[in-house]
Protein backbone atom coordinates (compact mmCIF):
# COMPACT_ATOMS: atom_id res chain seq x y z
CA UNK A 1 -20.94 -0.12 19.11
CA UNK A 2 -22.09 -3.33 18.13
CA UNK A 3 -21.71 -5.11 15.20
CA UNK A 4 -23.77 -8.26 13.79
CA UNK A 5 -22.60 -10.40 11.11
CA UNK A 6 -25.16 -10.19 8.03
CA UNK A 7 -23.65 -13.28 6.16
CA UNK A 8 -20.43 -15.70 5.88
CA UNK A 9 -17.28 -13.89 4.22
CA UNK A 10 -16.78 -15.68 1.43
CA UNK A 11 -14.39 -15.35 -1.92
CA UNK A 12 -15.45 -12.74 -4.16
CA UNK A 13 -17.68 -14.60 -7.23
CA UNK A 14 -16.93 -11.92 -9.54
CA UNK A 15 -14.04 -9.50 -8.83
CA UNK A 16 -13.40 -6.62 -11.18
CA UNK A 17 -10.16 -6.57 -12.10
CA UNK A 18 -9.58 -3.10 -12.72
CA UNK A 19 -11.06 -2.03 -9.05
CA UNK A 20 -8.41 -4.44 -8.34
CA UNK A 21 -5.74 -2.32 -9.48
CA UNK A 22 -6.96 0.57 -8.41
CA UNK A 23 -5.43 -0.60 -4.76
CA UNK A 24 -2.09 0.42 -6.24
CA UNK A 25 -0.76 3.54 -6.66
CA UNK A 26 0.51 5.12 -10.11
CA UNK A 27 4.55 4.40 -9.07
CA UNK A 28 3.90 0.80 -7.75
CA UNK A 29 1.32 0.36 -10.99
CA UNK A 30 4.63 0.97 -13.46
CA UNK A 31 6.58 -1.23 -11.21
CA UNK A 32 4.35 -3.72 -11.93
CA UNK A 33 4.04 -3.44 -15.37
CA UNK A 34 8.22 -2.92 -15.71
CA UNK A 35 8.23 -6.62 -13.96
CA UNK A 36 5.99 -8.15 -16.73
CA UNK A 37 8.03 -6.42 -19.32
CA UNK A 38 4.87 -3.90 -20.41
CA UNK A 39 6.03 -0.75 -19.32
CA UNK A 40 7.43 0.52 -22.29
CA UNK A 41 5.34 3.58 -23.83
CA UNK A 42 3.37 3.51 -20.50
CA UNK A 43 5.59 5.42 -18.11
CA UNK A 44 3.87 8.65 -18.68
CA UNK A 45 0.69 7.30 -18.67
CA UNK A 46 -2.48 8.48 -16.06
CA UNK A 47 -2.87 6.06 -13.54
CA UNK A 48 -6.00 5.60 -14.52
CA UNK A 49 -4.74 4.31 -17.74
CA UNK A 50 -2.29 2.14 -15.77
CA UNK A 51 -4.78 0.54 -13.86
CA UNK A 52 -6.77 -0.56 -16.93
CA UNK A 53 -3.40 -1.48 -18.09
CA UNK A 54 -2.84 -3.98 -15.52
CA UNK A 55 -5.92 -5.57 -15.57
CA UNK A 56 -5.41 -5.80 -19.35
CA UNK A 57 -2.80 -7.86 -19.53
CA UNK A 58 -2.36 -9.33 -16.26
CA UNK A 59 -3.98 -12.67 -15.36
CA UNK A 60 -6.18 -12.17 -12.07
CA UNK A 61 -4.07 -14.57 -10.00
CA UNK A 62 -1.03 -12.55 -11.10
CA UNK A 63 -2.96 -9.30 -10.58
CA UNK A 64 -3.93 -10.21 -7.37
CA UNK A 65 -0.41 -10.80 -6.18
CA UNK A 66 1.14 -7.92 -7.29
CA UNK A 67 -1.35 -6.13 -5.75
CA UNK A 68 -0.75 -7.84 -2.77
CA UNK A 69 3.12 -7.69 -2.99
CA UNK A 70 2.78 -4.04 -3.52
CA UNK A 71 0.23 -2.85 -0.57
CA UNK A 72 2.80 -5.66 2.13
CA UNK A 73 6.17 -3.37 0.73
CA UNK A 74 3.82 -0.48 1.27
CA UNK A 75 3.40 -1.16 4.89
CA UNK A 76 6.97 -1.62 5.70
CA UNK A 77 7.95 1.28 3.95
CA UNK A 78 5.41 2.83 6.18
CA UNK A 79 6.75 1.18 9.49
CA UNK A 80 10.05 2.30 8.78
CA UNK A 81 9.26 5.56 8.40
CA UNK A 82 6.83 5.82 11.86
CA UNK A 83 9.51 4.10 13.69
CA UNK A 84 12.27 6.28 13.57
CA UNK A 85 9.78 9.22 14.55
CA UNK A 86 8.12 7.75 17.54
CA UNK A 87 11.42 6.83 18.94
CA UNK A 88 12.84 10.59 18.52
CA UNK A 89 9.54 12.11 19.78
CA UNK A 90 10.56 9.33 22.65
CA UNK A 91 13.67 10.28 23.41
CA UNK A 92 12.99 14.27 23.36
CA UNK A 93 9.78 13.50 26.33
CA UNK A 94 12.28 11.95 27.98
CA UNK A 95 14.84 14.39 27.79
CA UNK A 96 12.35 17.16 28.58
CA UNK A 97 11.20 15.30 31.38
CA UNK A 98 14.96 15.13 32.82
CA UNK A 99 15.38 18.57 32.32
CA UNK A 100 11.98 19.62 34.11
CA UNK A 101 13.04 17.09 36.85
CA UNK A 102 16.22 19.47 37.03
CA UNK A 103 14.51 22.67 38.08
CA UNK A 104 12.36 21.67 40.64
């Protein structure tokens, strides 16, 4: 595979804010809006609705780093969780391994 570079990266002229808060998920979007104090009557709300929401009455900068905030604690939740696992799928190879070693 190769790949060319078509032109500079560059900061986004015109971001939509609502495509920005579509990077969150419905959970992390009330989270957000329980922060700002705006989550009241919103809790049952589509997140579709809650997306809108946020780019409502957030500012961008703000937006942007919640978003941000939110997608970082979603990757260590995600590392904690795939840790654990490889480790035990780890230590059973190993274990089977010994016990293979055993019989022949």
């Amino acid at each position: 595979v190769d790949l060319a570079s078509e032109r500079r990266p560059g900061i986004n002229p015109s971001p939509d804010p609502v495509m920005i808060a579509r990077l969150v998920w419905r959970r992390e979007a009330i989270a957000v809006l329980e922060r700002h104090g705006d989550a009241k009557g919103w809790r049952s709300a589509s997140a579709d609705k809650l997306h809108r929401r946020l780019a409502e009455v957030l500012p961008l900068d703000v937006l942007r780093a919640e978003v941000r905030r939110c997608l970082k604690e979603r990757a260590d939740e995600w590392s904690r969780k795939i840790r654990p696992y490889a480790l035990d799928v780890a230590a059973d190879a190993e274990a089977q391994l010994a016990k293979c070693r055993g019989c022949a």
